[in-house]
Protein backbone atom coordinates (compact mmCIF):
# COMPACT_ATOMS: atom_id res chain seq x y z
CA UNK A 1 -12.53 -57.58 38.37
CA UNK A 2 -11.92 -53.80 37.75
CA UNK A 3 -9.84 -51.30 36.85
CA UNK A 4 -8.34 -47.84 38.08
CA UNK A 5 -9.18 -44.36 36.30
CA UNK A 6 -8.36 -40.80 37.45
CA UNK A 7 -11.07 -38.49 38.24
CA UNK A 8 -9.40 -35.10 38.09
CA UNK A 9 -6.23 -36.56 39.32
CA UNK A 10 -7.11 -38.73 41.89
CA UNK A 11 -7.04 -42.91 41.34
CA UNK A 12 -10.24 -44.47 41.47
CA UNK A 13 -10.68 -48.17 41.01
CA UNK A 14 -13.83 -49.19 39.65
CA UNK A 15 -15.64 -51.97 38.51
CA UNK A 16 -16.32 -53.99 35.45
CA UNK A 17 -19.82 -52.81 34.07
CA UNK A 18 -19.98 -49.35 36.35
CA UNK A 19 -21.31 -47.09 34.03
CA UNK A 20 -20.66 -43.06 33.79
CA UNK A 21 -23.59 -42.45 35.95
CA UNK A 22 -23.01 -44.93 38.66
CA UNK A 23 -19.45 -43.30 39.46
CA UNK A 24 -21.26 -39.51 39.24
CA UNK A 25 -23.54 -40.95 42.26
CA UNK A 26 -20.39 -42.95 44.04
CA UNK A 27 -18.88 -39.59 43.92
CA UNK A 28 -21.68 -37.26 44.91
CA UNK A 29 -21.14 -35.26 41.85
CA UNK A 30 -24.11 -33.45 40.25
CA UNK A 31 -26.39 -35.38 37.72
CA UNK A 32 -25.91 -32.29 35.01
CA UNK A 33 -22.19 -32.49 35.20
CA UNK A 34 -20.62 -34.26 32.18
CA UNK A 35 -17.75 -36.32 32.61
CA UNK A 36 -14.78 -35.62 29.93
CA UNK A 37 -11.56 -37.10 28.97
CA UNK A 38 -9.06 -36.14 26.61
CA UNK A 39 -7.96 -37.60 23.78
CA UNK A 40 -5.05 -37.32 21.17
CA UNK A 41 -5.62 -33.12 22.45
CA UNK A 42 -9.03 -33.37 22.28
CA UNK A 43 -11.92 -33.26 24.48
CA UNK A 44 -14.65 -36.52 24.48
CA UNK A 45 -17.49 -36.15 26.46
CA UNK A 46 -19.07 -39.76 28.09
CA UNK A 47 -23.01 -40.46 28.26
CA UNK A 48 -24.27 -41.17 31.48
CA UNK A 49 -24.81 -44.74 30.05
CA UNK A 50 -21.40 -45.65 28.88
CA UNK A 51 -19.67 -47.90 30.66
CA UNK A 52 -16.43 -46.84 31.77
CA UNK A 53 -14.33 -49.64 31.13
CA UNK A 54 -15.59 -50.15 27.70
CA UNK A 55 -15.50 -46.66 26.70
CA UNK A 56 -11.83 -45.09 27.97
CA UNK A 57 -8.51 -47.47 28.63
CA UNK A 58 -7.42 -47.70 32.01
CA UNK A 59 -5.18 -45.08 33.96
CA UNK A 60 -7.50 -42.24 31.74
CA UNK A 61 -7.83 -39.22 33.78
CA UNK A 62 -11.46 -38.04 33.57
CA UNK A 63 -12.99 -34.46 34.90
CA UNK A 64 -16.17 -33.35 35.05
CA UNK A 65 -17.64 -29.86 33.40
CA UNK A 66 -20.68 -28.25 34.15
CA UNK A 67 -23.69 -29.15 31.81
CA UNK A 68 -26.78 -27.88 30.74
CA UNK A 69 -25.69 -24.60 28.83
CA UNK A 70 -22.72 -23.61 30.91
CA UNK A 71 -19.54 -23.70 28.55
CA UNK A 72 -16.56 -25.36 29.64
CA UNK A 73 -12.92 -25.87 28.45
């Protein structure tokens, strides 16, 4: 079983127990990119680790930011 998320606008199903850095790879995006979502206005920032359908409720729209020093927002 799974569930859908956006990743910067676009529905992506994925399933139960994918983690943060599992979808990064799926989606060839770069390992120092941080994935973000936002919450009541403000911006959260996922760990490579956390599993995405534990951490954000489905339908959440997440974008990724560059990492390592560069400033995003």
């Amino acid at each position: 079983m799974g569930e859908r998320i956006r990743v910067e606008g676009t529905e992506v199903p994925v399933e139960s127990g994918t983690t943060v850095q599992q979808l990064k790879e799926r989606l060839g995006r770069d390992d120092e990119e941080l994935a973000t979502y936002e919450e009541n206005g403000e911006v959260k920032v996922l760990g490579d680790r956390d599993v995405i359908s534990d951490a954000i409720p489905e339908g959440t729209n997440i974008s990724f930011q560059p990492g390592e020093g560069n400033v995003f927002g």
